[in-house]
PDB file of N, CA and C in Angstrom:
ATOM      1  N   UNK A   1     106.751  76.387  96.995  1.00  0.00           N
ATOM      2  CA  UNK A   1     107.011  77.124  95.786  1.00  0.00           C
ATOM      3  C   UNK A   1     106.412  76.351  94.608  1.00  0.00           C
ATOM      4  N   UNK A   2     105.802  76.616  93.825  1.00  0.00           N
ATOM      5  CA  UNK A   2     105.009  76.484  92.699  1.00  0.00           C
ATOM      6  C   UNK A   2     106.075  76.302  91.692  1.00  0.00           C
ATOM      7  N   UNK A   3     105.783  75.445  90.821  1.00  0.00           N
ATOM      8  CA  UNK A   3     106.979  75.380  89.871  1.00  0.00           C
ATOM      9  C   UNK A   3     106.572  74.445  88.489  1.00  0.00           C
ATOM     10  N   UNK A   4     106.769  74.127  87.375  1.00  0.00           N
ATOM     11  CA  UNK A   4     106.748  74.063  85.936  1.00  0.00           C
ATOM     12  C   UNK A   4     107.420  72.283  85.918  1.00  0.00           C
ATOM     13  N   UNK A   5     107.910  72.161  86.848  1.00  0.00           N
ATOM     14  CA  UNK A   5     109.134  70.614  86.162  1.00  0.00           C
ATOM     15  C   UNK A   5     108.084  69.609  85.518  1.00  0.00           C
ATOM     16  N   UNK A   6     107.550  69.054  86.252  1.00  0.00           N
ATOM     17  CA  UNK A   6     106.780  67.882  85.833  1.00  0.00           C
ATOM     18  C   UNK A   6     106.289  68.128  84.333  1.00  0.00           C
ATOM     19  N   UNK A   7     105.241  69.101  84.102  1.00  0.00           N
ATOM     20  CA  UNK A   7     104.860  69.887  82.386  1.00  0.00           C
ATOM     21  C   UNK A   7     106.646  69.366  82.163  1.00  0.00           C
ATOM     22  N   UNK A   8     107.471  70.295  81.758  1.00  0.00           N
ATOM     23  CA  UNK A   8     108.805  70.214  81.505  1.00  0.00           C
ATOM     24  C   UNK A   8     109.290  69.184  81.025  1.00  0.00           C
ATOM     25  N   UNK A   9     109.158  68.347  82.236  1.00  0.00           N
ATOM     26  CA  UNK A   9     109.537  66.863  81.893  1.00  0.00           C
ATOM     27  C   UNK A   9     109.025  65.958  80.991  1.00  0.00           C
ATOM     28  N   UNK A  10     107.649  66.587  81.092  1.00  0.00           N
ATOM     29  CA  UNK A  10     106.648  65.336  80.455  1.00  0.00           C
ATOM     30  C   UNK A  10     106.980  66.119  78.919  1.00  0.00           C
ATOM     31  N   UNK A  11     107.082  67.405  78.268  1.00  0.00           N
ATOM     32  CA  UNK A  11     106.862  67.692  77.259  1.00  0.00           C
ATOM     33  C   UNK A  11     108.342  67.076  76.540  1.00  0.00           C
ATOM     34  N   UNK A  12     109.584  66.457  77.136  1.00  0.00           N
ATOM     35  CA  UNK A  12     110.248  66.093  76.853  1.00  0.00           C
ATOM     36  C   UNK A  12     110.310  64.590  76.579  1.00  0.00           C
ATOM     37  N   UNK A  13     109.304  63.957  77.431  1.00  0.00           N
ATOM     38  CA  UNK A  13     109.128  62.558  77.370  1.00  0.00           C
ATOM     39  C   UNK A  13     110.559  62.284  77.950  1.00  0.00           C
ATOM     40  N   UNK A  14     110.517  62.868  79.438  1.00  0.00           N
ATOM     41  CA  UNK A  14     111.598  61.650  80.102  1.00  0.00           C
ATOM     42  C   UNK A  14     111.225  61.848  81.625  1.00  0.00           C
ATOM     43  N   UNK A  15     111.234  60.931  82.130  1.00  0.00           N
ATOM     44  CA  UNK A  15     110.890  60.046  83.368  1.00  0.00           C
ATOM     45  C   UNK A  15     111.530  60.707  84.419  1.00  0.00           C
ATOM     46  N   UNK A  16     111.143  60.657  85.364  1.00  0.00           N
ATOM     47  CA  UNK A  16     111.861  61.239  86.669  1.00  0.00           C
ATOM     48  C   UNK A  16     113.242  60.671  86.809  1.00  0.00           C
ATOM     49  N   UNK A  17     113.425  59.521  86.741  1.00  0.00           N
ATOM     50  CA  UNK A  17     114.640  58.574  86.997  1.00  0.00           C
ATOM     51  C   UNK A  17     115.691  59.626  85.902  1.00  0.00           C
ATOM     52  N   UNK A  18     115.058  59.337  85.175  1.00  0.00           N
ATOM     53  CA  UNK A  18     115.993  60.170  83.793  1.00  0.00           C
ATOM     54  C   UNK A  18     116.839  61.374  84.225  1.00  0.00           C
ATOM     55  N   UNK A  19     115.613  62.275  84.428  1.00  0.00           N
ATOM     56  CA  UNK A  19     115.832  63.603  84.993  1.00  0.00           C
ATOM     57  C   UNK A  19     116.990  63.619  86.378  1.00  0.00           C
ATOM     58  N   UNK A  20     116.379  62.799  87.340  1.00  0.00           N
ATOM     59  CA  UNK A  20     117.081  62.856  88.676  1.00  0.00           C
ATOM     60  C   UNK A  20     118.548  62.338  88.286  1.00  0.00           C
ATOM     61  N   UNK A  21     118.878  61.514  87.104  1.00  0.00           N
ATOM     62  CA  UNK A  21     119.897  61.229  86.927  1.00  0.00           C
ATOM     63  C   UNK A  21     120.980  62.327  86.445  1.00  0.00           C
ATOM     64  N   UNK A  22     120.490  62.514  85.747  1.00  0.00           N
ATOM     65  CA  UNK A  22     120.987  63.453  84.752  1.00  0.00           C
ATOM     66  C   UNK A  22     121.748  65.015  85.557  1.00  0.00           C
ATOM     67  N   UNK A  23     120.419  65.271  86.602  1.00  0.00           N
ATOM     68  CA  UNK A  23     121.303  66.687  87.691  1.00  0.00           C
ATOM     69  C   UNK A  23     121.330  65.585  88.907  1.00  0.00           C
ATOM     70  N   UNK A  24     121.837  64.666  89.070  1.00  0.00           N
ATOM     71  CA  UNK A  24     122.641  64.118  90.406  1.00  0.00           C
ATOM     72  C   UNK A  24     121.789  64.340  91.868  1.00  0.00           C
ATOM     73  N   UNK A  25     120.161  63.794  91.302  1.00  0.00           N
ATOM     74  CA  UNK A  25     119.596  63.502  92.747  1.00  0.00           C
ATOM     75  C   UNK A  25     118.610  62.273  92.757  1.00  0.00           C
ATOM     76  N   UNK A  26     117.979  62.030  93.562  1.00  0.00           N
ATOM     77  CA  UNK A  26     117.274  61.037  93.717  1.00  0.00           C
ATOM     78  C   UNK A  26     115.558  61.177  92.976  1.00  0.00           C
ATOM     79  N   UNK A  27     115.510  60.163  92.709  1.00  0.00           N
ATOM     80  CA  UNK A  27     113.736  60.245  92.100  1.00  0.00           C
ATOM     81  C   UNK A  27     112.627  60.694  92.890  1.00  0.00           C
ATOM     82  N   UNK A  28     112.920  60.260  93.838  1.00  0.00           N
ATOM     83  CA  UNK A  28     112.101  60.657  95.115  1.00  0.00           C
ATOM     84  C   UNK A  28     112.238  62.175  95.466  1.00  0.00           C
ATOM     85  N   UNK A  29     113.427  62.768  94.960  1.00  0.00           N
ATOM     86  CA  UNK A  29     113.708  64.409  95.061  1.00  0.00           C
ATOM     87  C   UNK A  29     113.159  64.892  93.771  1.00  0.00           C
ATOM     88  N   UNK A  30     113.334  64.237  92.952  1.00  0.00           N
ATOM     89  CA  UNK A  30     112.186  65.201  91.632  1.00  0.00           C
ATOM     90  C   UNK A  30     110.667  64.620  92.149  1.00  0.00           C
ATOM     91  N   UNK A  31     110.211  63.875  92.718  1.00  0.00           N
ATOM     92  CA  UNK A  31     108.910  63.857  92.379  1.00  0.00           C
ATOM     93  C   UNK A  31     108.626  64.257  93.807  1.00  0.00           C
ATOM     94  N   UNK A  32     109.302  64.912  94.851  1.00  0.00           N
ATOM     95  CA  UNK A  32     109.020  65.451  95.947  1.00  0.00           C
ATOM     96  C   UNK A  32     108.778  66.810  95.755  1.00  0.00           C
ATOM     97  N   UNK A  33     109.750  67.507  94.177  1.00  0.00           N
ATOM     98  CA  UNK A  33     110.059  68.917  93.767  1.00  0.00           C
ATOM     99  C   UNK A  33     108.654  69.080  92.984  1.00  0.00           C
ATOM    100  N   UNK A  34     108.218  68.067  92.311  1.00  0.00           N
ATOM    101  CA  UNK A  34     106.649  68.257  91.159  1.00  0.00           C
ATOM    102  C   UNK A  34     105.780  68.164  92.587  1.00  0.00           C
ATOM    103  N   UNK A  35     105.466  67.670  93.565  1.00  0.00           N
ATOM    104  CA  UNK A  35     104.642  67.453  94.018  1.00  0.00           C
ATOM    105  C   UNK A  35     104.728  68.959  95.411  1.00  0.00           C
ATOM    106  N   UNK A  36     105.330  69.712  95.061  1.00  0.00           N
ATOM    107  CA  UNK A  36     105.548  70.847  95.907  1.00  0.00           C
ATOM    108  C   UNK A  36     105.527  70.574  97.303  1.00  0.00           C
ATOM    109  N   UNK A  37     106.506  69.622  97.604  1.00  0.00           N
ATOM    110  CA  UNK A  37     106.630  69.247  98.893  1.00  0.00           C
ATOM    111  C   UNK A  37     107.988  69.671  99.437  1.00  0.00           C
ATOM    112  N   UNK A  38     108.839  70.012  98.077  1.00  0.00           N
ATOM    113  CA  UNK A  38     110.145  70.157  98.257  1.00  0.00           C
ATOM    114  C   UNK A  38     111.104  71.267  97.680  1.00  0.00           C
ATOM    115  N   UNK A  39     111.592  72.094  98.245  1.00  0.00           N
ATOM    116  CA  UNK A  39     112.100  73.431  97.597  1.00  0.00           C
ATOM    117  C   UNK A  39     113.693  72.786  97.107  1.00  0.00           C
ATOM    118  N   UNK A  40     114.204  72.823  96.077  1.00  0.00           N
ATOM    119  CA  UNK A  40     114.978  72.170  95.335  1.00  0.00           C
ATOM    120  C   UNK A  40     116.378  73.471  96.218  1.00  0.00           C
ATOM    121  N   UNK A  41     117.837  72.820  96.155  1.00  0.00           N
ATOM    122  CA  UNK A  41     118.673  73.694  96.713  1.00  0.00           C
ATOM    123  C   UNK A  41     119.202  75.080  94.980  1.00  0.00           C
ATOM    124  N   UNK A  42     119.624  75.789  95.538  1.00  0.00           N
ATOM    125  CA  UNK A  42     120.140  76.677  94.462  1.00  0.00           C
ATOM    126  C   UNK A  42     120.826  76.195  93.337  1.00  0.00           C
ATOM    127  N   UNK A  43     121.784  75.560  93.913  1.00  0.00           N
ATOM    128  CA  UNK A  43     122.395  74.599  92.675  1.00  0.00           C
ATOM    129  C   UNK A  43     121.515  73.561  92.368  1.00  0.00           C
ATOM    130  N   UNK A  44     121.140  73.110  92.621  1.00  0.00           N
ATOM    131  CA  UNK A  44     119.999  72.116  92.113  1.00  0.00           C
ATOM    132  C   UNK A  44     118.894  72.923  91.011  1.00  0.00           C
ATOM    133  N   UNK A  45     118.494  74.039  91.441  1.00  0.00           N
ATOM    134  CA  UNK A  45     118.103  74.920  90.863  1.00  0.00           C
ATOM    135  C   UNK A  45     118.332  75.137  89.540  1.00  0.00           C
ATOM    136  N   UNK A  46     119.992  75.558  89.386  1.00  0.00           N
ATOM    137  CA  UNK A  46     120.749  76.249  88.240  1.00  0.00           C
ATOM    138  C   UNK A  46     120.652  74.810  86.749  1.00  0.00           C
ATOM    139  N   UNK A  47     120.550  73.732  87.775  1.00  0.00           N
ATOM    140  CA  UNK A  47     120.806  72.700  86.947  1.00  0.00           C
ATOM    141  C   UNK A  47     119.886  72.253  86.037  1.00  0.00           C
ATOM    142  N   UNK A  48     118.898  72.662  86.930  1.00  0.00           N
ATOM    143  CA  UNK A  48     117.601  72.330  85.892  1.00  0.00           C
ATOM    144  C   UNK A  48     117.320  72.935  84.921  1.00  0.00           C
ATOM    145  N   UNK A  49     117.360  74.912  85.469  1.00  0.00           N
ATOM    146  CA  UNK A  49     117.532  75.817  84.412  1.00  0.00           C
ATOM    147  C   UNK A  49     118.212  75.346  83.220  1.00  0.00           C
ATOM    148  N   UNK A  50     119.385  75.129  83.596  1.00  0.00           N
ATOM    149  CA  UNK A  50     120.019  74.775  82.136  1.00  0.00           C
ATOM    150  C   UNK A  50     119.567  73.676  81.148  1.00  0.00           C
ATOM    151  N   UNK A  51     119.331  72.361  82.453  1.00  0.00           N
ATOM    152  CA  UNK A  51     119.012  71.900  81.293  1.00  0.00           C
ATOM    153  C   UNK A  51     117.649  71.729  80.413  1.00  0.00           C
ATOM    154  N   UNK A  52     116.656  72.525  80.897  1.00  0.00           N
ATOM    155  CA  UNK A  52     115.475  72.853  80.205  1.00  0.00           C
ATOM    156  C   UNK A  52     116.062  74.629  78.915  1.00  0.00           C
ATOM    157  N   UNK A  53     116.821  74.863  79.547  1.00  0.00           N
ATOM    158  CA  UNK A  53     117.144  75.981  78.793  1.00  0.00           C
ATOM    159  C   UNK A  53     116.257  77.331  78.721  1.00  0.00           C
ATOM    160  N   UNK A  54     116.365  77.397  80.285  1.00  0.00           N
ATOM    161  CA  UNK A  54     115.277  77.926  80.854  1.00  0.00           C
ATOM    162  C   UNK A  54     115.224  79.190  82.111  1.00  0.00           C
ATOM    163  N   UNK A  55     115.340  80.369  82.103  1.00  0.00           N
ATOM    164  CA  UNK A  55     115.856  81.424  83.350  1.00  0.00           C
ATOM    165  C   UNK A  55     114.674  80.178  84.313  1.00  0.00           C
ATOM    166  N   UNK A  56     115.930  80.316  85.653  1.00  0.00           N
ATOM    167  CA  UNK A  56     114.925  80.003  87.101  1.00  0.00           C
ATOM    168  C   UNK A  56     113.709  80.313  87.168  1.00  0.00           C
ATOM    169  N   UNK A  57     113.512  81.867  87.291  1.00  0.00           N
ATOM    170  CA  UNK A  57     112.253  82.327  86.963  1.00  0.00           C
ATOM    171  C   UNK A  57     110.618  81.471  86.159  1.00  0.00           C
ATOM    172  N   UNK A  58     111.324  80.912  85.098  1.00  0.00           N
ATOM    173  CA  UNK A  58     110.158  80.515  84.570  1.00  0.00           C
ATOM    174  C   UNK A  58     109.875  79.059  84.595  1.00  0.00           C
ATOM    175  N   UNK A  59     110.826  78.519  85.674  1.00  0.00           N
ATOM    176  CA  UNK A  59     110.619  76.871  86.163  1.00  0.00           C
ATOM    177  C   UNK A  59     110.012  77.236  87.697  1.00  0.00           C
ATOM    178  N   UNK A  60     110.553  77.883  88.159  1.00  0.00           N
ATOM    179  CA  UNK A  60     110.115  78.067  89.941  1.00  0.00           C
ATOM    180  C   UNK A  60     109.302  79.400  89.864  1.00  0.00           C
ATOM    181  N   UNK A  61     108.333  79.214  90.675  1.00  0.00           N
ATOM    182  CA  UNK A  61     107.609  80.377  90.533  1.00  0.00           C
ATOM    183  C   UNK A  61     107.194  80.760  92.207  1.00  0.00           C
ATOM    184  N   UNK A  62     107.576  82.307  92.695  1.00  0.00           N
ATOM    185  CA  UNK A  62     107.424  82.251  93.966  1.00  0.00           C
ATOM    186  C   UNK A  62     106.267  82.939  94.716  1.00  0.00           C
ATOM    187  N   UNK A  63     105.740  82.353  95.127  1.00  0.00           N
ATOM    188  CA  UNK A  63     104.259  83.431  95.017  1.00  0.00           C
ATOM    189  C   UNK A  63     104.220  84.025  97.314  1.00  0.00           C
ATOM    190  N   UNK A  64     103.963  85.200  96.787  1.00  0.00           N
ATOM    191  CA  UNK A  64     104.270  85.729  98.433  1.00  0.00           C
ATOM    192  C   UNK A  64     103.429  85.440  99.135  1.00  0.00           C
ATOM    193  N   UNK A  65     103.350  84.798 100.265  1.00  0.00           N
ATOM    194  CA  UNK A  65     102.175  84.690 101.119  1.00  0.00           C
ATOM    195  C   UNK A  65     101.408  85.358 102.007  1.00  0.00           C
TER     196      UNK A  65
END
């Protein structure tokens, strides 16, 4: 799944560590989620939404194969 975080992050100027802290996962899980290796869980999902202030939609993007 194609997705926006990393832009996101960076336009905020904060670090993966930051981020992963902040919604309760590991660094290695945000930069597994920017590097589209890793489909983030639903709640993991919601968390980010919020805190970019942001519908799901326009952080995850799902493209049909």
């Amino acid at each position: 799944m194609k997705n926006r975080l990393k832009e996101l992050r960076s336009e905020r100027k904060m670090t993966q560590e930051e981020l992963a802290k902040i919604i309760g996962v590991s660094r290695q899980t945000i930069n597994a989620i920017e590097k589209e290796k890793f489909d983030p869980s639903l709640p993991t999902s919601f968390l980010i939404s919020d805190l970019f202030k942001l519908p799901i939609e326009k952080i995850f993007l799902f493209e049909k194969k």
